[in-house]
Each structure stands twice: as C-alpha cells, then as structure tokens.
Protein backbone atom coordinates (compact mmCIF):
# COMPACT_ATOMS: atom_id res chain seq x y z
CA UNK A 1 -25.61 -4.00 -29.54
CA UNK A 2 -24.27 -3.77 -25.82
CA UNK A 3 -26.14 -1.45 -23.26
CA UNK A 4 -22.54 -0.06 -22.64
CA UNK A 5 -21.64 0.81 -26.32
CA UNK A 6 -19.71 -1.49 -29.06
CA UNK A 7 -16.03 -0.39 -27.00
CA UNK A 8 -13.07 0.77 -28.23
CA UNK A 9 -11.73 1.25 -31.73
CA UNK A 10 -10.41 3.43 -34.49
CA UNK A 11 -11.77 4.63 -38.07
CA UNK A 12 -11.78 1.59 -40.39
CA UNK A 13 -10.14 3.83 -42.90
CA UNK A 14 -6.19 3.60 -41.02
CA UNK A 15 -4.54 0.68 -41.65
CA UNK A 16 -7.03 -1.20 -43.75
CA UNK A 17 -6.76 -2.26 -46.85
CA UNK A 18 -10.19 -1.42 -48.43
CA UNK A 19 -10.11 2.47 -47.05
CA UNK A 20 -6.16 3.44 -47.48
CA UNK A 21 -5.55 4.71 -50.28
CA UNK A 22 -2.37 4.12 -52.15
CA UNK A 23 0.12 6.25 -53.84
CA UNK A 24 2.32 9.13 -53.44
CA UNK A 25 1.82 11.61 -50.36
CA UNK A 26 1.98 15.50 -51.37
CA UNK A 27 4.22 16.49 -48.56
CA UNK A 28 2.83 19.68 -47.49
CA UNK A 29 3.22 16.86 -41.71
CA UNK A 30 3.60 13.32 -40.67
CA UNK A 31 1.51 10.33 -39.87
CA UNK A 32 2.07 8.16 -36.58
CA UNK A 33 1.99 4.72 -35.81
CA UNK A 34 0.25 2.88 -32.96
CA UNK A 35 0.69 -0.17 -30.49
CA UNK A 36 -1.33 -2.87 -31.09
CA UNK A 37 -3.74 -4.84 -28.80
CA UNK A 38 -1.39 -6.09 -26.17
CA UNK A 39 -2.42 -9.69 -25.01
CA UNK A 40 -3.35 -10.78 -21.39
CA UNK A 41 -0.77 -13.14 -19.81
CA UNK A 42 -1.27 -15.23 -16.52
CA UNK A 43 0.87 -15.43 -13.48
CA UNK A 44 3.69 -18.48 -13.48
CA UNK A 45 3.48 -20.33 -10.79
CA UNK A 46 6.70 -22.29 -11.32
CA UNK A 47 8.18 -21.36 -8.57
CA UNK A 48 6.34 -22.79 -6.14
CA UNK A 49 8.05 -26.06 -5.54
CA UNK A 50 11.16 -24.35 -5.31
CA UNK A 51 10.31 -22.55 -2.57
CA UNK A 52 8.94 -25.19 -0.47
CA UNK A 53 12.39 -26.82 -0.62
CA UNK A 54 14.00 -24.04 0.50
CA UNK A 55 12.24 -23.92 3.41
CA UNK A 56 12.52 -27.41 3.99
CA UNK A 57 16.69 -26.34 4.41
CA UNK A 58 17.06 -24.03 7.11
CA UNK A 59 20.38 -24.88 8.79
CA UNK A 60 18.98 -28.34 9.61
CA UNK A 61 16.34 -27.07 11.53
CA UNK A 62 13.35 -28.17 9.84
CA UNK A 63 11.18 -30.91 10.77
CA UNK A 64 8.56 -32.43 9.05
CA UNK A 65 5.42 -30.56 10.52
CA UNK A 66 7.34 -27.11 9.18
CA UNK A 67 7.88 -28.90 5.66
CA UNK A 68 3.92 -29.65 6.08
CA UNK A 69 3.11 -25.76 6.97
CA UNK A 70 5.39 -24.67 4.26
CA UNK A 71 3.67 -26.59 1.76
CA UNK A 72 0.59 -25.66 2.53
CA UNK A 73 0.92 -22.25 2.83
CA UNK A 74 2.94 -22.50 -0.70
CA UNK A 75 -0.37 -23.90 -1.93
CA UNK A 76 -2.84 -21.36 -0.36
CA UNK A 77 -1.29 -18.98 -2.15
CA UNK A 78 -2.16 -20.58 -5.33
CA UNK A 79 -5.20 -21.33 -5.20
CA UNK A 80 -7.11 -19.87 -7.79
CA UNK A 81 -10.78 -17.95 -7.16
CA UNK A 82 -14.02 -20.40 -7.66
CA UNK A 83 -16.77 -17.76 -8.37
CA UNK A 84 -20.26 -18.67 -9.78
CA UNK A 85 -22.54 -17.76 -12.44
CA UNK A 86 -24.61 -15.04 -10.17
CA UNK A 87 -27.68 -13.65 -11.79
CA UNK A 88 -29.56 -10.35 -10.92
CA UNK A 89 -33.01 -8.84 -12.33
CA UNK A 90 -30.98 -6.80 -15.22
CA UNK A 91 -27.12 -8.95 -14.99
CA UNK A 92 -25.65 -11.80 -15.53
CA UNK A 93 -21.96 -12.37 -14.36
CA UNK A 94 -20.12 -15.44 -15.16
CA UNK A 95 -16.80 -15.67 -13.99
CA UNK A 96 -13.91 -17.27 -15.53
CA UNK A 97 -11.90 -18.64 -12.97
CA UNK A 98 -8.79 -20.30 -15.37
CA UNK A 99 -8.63 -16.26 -16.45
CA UNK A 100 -8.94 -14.74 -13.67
CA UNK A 101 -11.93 -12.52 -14.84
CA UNK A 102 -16.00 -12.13 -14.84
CA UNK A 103 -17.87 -11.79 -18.51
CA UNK A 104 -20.72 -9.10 -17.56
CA UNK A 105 -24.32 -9.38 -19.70
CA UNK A 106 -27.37 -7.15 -19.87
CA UNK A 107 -30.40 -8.40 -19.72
CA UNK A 108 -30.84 -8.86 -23.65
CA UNK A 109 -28.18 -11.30 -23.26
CA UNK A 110 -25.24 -8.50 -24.89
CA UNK A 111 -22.00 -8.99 -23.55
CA UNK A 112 -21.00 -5.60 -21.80
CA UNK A 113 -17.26 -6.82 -21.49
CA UNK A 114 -14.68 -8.98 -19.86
CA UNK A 115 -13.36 -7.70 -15.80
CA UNK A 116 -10.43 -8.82 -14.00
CA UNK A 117 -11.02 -9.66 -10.69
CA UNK A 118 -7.96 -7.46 -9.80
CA UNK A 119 -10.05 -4.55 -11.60
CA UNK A 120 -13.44 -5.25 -9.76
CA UNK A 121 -13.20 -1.70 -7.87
CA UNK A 122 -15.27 1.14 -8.18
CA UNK A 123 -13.84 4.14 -9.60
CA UNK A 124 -15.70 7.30 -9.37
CA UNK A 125 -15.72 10.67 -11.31
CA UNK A 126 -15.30 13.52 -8.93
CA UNK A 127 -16.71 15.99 -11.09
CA UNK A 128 -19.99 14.55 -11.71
CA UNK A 129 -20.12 11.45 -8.90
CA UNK A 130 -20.25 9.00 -11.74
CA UNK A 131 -18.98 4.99 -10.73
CA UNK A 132 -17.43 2.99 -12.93
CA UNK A 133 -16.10 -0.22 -13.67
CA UNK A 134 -12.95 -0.50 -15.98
CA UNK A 135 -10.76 -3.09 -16.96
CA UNK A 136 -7.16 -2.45 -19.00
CA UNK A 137 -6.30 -5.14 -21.33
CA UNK A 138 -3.54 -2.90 -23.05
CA UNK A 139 -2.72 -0.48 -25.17
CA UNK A 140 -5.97 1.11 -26.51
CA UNK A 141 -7.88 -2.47 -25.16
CA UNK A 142 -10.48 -1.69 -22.30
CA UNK A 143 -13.63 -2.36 -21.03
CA UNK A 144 -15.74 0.09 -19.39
CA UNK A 145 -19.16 0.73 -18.12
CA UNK A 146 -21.40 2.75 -15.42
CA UNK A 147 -21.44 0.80 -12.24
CA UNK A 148 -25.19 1.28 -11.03
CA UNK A 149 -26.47 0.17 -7.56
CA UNK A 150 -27.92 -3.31 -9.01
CA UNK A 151 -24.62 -4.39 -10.76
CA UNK A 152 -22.55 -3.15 -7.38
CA UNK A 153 -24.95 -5.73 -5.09
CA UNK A 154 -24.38 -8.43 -8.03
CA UNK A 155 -20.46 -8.02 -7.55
CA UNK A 156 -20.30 -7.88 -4.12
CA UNK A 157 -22.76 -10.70 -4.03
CA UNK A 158 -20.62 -13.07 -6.22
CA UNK A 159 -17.35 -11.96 -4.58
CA UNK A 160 -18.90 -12.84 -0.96
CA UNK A 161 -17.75 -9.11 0.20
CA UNK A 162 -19.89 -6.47 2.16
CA UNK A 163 -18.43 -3.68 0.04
CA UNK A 164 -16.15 -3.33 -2.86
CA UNK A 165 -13.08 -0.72 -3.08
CA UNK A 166 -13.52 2.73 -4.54
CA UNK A 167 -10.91 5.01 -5.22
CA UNK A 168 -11.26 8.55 -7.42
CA UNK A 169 -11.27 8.35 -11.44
CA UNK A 170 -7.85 9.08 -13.05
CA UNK A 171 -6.64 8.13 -16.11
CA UNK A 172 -9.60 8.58 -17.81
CA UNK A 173 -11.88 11.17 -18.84
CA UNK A 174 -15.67 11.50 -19.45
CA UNK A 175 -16.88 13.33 -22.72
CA UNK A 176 -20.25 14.26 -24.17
CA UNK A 177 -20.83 14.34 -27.94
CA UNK A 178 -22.52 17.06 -28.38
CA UNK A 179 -24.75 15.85 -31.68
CA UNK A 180 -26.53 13.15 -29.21
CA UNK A 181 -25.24 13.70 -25.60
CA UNK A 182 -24.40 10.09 -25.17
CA UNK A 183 -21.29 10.55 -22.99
CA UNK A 184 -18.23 8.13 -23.76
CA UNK A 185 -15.43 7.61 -21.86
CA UNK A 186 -11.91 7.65 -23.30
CA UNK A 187 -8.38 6.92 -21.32
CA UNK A 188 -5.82 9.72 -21.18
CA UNK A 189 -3.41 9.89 -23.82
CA UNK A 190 -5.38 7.89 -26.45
CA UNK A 191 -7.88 10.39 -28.18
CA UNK A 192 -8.39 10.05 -31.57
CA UNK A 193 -7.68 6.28 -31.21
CA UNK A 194 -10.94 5.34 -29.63
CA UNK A 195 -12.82 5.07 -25.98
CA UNK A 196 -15.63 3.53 -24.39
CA UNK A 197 -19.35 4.88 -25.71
CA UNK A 198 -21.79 4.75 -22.33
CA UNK A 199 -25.85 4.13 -23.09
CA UNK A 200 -26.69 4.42 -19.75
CA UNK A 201 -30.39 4.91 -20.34
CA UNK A 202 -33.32 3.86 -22.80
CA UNK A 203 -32.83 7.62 -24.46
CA UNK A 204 -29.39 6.87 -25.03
CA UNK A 205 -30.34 3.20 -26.92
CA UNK A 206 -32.80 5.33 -28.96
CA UNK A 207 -30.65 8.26 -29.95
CA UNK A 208 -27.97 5.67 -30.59
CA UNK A 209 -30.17 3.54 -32.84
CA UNK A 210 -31.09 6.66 -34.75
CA UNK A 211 -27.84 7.36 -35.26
CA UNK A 212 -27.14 4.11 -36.62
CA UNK A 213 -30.35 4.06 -39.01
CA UNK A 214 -29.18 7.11 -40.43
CA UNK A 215 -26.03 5.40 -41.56
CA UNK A 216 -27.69 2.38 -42.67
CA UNK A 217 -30.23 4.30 -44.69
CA UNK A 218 -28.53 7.25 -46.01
CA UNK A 219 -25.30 6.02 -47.52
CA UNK A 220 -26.13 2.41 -49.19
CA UNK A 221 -22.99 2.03 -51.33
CA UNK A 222 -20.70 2.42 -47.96
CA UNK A 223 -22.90 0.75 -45.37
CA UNK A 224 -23.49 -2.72 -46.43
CA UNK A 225 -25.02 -3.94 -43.31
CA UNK A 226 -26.94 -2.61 -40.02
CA UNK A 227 -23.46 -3.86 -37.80
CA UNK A 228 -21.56 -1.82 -39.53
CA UNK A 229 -23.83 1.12 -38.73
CA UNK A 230 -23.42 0.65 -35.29
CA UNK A 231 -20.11 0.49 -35.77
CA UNK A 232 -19.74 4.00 -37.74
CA UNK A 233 -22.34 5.37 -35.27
CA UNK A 234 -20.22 4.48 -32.23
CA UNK A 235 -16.94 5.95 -33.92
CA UNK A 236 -19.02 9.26 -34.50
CA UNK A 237 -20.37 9.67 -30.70
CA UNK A 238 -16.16 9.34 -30.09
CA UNK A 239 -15.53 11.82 -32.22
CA UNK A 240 -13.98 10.12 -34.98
CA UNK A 241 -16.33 10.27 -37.81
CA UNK A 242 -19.25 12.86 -39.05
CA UNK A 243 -21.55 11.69 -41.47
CA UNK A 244 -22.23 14.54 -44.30
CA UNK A 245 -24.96 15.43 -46.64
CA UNK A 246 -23.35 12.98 -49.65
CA UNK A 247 -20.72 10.92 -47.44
CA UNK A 248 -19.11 9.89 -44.32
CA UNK A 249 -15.87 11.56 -42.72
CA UNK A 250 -13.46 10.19 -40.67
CA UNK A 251 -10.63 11.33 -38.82
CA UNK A 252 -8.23 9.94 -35.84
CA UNK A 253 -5.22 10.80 -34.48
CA UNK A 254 -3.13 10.91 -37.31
CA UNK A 255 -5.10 11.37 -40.01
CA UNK A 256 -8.23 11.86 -42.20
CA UNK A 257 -10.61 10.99 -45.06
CA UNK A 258 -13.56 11.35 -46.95
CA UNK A 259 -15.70 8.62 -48.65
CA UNK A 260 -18.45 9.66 -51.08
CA UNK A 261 -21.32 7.35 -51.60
CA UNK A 262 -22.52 8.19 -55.07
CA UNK A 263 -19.32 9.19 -56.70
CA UNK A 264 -15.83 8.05 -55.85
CA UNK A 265 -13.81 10.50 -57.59
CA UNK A 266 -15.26 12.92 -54.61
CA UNK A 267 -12.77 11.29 -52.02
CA UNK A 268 -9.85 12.53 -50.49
CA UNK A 269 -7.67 11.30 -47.32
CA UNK A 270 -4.42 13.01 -45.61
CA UNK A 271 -2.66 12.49 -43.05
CA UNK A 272 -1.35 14.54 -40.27
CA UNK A 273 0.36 14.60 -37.06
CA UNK A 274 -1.62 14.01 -33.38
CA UNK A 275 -1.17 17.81 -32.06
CA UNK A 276 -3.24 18.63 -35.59
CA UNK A 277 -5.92 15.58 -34.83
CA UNK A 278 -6.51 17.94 -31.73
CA UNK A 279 -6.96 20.79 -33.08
CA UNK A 280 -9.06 19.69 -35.67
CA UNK A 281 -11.31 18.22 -33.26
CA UNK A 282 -11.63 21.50 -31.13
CA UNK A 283 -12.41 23.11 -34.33
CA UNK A 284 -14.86 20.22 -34.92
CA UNK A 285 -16.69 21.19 -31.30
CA UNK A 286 -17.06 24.80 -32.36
CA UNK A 287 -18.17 24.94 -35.77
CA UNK A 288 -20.46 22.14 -36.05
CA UNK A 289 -22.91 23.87 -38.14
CA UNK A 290 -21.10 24.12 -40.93
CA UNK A 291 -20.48 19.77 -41.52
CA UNK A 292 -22.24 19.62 -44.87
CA UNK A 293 -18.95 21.42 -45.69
CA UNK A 294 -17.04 19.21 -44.43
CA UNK A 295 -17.15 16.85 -47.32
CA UNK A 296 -15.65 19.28 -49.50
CA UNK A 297 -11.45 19.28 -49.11
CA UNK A 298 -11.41 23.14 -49.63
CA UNK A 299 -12.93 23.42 -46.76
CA UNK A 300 -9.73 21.50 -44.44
CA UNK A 301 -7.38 23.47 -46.36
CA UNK A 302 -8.46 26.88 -45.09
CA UNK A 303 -9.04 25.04 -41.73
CA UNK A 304 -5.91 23.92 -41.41
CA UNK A 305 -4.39 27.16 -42.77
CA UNK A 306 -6.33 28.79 -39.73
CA UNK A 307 -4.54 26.47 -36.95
CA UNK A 308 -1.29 26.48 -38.85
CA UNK A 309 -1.26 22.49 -39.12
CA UNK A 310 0.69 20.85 -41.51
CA UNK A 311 -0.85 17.71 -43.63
CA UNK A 312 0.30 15.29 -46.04
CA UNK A 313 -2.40 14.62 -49.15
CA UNK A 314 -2.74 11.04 -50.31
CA UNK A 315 -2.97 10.53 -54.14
CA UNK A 316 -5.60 7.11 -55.00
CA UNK A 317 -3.84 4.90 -57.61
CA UNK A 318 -5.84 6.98 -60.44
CA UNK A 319 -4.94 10.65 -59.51
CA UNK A 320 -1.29 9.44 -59.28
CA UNK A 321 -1.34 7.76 -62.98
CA UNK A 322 -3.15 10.92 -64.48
CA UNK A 323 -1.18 13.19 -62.67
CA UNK A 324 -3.66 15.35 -60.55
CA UNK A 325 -5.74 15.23 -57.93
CA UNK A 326 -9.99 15.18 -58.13
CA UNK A 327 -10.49 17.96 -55.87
C-alpha cells in the first residue's frame, strides 16, 4: 500500500465482466463512455541529421569548423538527462533516463508513482498552501502526491538545481471525504472516474487500514483478498463506493450498483447520465446518515425522483428470463 494512496481508478463494476450485469435496460437516461489510458510516447529525434546538412548548405558559405559547430550543437540538444539513484532518510528516487522520468519510493519500499522530468515542478494549492507533485500520463492516468520539504531537497538534490519551479494549482482540485478526512485529489473534469487518495500522515495510514479491514472482514463472499480491500477502500475515500450494513455500493459517473454479500437476488445496477452522477453525489455529502438505506433500490428511486434524474435499470440474465425484477 503506497504512502500516497493506490492512484487513480474507477468502480470495478463498469466495464467488467464479473460486475455488469447483462440484459435488457428499463429505459426510464443514458450511460457514457470513457477514454482509455492514453500511452506515453517519446520525442523523435529523426530529424537531426537533416538539419545538420542544411546548415552545412548556406549559399556556399560554410566551412568545415561551422559544419563542426552545427553538429555539435545538433547533438547537445539531444542529449538525454543522466540522473542517479539519490536516496534521502524517508525517499528513494531512481530516475529513468531512456523515459525521461524518476520512479519515487517511501521508505517501506512502496512505489508512490512514476514523474516526468518535464513535470518535476511544484504546484501549490492557494486555498490551503498545499505543494504538490503531479504527473499527467493521459486521460484519467496521473500520479500525484504532497511534496513535503524532505522530498523537495531530494529533487533538487538529484536534479543539481538550487530551487525547483512553482506555479499555482489548476486543473485539479483537493477534496476531503468526509467518513475519514483523508483528502484526495481529483483533476477537473474527471469526477466520478477516479483521483489521487493522499495519506499524508500515520493517522491517515491507520484510518485507511481500518477502512480496508472493514471490507476485508465484513463482506467475505465479495472481498476475496486484503488487496482488493484496499482497493474498494480507496474507491470509497473518492467517493465512488459506500459500504452498507449487508453490501457494498458503487457508483461513478455514469452509473450505479449494488452487490449483496449473503444473497444475490438483493442486487441491482442502473445506469445514468454524468450531470445525475453529480447530483447523486451531493446528495451523498448531505445525507450520509441514512447509508444503511442505501442498499435498498427504493431508496434511489425516490432520490432520484427528488433531483429529477433520469436512470436506466439493468435486468441480470435471471430477472430478464422470469420476467421481473428482484426488487
């Protein structure tokens, strides 16, 4: 388990075989798709050659000390980084230098995430003077974490510089879940399809370990293992799952389900549109008291009666061949 939280990612129940369920939708909204994971590319270099030669042709001009500058300026400019492994008290960074990118690691030996060099810069919250690190790799792909004063030295340190850049937060936005106060950080225009969940303190671990025990212990027929715990613990801190008195709920931003762990026949899954995934999760915020509830599908209907959302119900293979729908 990282210091920094597992990362980014969605309810296991969209788009996955063992948690969609199939069958006929009772129209009564629409579901979305999303972009996958876009892959990192590196720069071409190709054209390199090509543009020593065309300095070499310049009217006739050129003599062989200029073709000698021009080549070696050509290759200056491609020379790649060679950081080192740099180790501090609570750190490690090893840099990839092929990539282009450092591999960050906690003390325990976790792997907090992969930086670009171009993304070593601090970026800082104005409203609470947070600093952060943060590294795009695409579409709903980022690494994130609280830059502290140790891991700032450790950068500059590695990157031979007195200071590094800073420039204000944007893009992103810092929440608290309000069951644990473990803040996470998510990017702007992708809630409900994941974020970045911050332990930034020995509290945090622990509340974050309970969290994750109570998933592990409570709901043995859906939990098979303790990583998977984490895993449903991290999606609830994001706001994308509740665990209930009998079962687990999920939700993102285009739709939502419920998995019982004693009896099947008790789930149910929909799907809706994104504007509803937001409202639903402001509801969420506000009436918190009532989630052993929330298991119950009666209880969404009259919710979203109350915001005037519009859902499609998902039939399982059995309620479509007898014709009606467990609860």
């Amino acid at each position: 388990m990282s210091v920094n939280g597992i990362g980014a990612g969605y309810p296991a129940w969209r788009d996955n075989a063992d948690f969609a369920p199939a069958g006929k939708a009772q129209r009564n909204g629409s579901g979305m798709g999303f972009a996958g994971r876009m892959a990192d590319t590196d720069a071409d270099a190709a054209g390199s050659s090509s543009s020593v030669r065309n300095s070499v042709r310049t009217a006739g001009q050129t003599s062989v000390l200029d073709a000698y500058r021009a080549s070696a300026a050509s290759g200056v400019r491609n020379v790649k980084p060679a950081y080192e492994t740099y180790e501090s008290e609570n750190y490690r960074i090893v840099p990839d230098n092929e990539a282009g990118c450092f591999d960050i690691y906690n003390k325990q030996g976790e792997r907090i995430g992969a930086f670009d060099y171009s993304d070593i810069k601090v970026r800082q919250d104005s409203q609470t003077g947070k600093q952060f690190l943060i590294s795009e790799h695409g579409t709903m792909s980022y690494d994130a974490m609280v830059l502290d004063g140790e891991l700032k030295d450790a950068l500059q340190n590695v990157m031979g510089v007195e200071t590094l850049e800073t420039e204000e937060l944007s893009g992103f936005t810092l929440k608290t879940h309000s069951g644990t106060g473990i803040q996470y950080l998510v990017r702007e225009g992708e809630e409900g399809r994941g974020g970045k969940v911050l332990l930034q303190s020995e509290a945090d671990r622990e509340r974050y370990e309970a969290l994750a025990e109570t998933y592990f212990s409570k709901y043995p027929n859906l939990i098979h293992d303790k990583n998977a715990a984490y895993i449903w613990a991290d999606l609830e801190i994001k706001g994308l799952a509740q665990h209930t008195k009998d079962g687990i709920v999920s939700m993102g931003f285009n739709g939502m389900s419920y998995n019982d762990n004693a009896d099947y026949k008790n789930n149910w899954s929909v799907l809706f549109s994104e504007n509803t995934y937001k409202a639903v999760f402001d509801w969420l915020q506000n009436n918190r008291g009532s989630v052993e509830e929330m298991q119950k599908f009666a209880t969404w209907q009259d919710v979203f009666n109350n915001i005037g959302s519009r859902y499609d119900r998902i039939w399982s293979d059995e309620e479509e061949k007898q014709g009606y729908l467990n609860n």
